[in-house]
Protein backbone atom coordinates (compact mmCIF):
# COMPACT_ATOMS: atom_id res chain seq x y z
CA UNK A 1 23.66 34.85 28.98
CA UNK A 2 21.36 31.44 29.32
CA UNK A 3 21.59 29.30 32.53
CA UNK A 4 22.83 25.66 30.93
CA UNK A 5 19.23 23.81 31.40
CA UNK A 6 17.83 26.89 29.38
CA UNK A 7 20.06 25.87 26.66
CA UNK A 8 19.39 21.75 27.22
CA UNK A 9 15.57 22.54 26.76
CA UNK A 10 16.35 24.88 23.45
CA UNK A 11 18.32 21.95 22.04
CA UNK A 12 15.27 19.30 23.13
CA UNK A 13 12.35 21.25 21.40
CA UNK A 14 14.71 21.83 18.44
CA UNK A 15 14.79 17.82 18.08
CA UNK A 16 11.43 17.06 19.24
CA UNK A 17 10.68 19.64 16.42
CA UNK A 18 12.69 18.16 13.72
CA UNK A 19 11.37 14.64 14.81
CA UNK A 20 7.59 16.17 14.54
CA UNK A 21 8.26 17.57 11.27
CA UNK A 22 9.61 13.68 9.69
CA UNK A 23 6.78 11.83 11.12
CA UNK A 24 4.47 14.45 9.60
CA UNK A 25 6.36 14.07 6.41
CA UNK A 26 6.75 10.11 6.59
CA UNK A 27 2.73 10.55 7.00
CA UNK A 28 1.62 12.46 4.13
CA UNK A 29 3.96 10.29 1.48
CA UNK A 30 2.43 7.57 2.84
CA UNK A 31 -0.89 8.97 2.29
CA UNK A 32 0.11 9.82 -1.69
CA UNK A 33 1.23 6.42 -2.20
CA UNK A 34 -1.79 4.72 -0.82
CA UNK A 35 -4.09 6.97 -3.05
CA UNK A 36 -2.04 7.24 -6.14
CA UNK A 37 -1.93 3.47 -5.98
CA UNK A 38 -5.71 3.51 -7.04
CA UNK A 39 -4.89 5.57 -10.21
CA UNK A 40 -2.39 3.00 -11.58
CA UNK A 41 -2.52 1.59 -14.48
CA UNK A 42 -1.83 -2.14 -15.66
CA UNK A 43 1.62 -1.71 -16.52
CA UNK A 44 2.57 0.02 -13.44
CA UNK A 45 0.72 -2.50 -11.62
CA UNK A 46 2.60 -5.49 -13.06
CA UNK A 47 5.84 -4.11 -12.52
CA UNK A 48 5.44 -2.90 -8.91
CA UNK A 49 3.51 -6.36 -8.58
CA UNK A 50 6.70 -7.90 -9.94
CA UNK A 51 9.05 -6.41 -7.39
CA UNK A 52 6.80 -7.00 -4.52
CA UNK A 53 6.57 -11.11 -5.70
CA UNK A 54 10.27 -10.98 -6.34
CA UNK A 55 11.38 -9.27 -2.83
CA UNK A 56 13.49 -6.82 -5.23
CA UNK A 57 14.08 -3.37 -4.62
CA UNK A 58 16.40 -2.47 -7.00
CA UNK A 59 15.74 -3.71 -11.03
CA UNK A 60 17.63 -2.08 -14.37
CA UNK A 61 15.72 -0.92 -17.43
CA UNK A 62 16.23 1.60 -19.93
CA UNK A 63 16.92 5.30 -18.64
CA UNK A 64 13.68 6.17 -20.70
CA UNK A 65 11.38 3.02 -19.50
CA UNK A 66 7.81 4.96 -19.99
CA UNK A 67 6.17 2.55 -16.98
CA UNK A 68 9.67 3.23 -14.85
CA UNK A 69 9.35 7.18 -15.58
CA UNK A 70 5.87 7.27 -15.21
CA UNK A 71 6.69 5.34 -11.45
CA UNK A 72 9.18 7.85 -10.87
CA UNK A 73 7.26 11.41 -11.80
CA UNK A 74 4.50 9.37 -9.26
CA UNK A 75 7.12 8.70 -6.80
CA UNK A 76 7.57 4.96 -6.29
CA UNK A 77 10.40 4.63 -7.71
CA UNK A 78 13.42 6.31 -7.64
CA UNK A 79 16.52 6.78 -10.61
CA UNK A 80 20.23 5.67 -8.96
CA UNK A 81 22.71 8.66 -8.97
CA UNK A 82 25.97 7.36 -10.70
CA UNK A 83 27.53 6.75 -14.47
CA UNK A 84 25.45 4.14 -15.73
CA UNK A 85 24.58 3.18 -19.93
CA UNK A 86 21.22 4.74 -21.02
CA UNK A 87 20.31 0.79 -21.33
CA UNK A 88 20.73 -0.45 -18.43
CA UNK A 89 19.92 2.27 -15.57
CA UNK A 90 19.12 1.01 -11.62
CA UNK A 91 15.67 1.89 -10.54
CA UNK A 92 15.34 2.01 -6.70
CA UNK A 93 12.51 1.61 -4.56
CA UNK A 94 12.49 3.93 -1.27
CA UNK A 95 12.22 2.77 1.77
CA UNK A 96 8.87 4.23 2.84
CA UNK A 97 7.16 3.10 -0.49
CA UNK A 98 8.40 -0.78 -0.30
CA UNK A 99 6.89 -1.01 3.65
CA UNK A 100 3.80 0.93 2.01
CA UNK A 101 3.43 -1.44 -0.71
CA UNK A 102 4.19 -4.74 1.09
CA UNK A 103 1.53 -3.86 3.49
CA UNK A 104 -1.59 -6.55 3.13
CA UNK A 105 -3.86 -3.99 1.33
CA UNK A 106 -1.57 -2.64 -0.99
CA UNK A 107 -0.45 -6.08 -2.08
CA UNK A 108 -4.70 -6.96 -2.35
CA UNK A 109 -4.46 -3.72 -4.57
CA UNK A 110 -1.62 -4.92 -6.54
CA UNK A 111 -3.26 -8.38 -6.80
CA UNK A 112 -0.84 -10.54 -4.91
CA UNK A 113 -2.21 -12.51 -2.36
């Protein structure tokens, strides 16, 4: 049987661990998103652009949008889970990518000044 503090430190590592692991996560997404922002094309560009300009997070297209898909398979955008027509679908923006791409450089690579 383990003394009570032995159990209180198992318990602390296990979240310091857990916390670790995010930040390391949190790190390297942020790391894709700065370089595969140097790979994107006009389109891409424009409509990330767009949503930075706008302060939108959230915008509807088609469920087959070739620039939104192409966003998505790269990870900048994300497809809302629900019922929604084929025509008008949510795109979302995570979190981690809108602070990535509101930050000065990213909007400089985006062309918004």
């Amino acid at each position: 049987v383990f003394p009570p503090y032995a159990i209180l430190l198992i318990r602390m590592l296990q979240g310091l661990s857990l916390l670790v692991s995010r930040q390391v996560a949190d790190f390297r997404m942020r790391r894709h998103i700065r370089r595969e922002l140097e790979t994107l094309n006009g389109e891409e560009r424009d409509l990330l652009a767009w949503l930075v300009r706008e302060q939108q997070k959230t915008f509807r297209a088609r469920m087959i949008e070739e620039k939104a898909a192409t966003l998505v398979a790269r990870g900048f955008l994300t497809r809302a889970a629900g019922t929604y027509s084929r025509l008008d679908w949510p795109y979302l923006v995570p979190d981690i990518v809108w602070k990535e791409i509101n930050r000065p450089t990213a909007r400089k690579k985006l062309g918004i000044s």
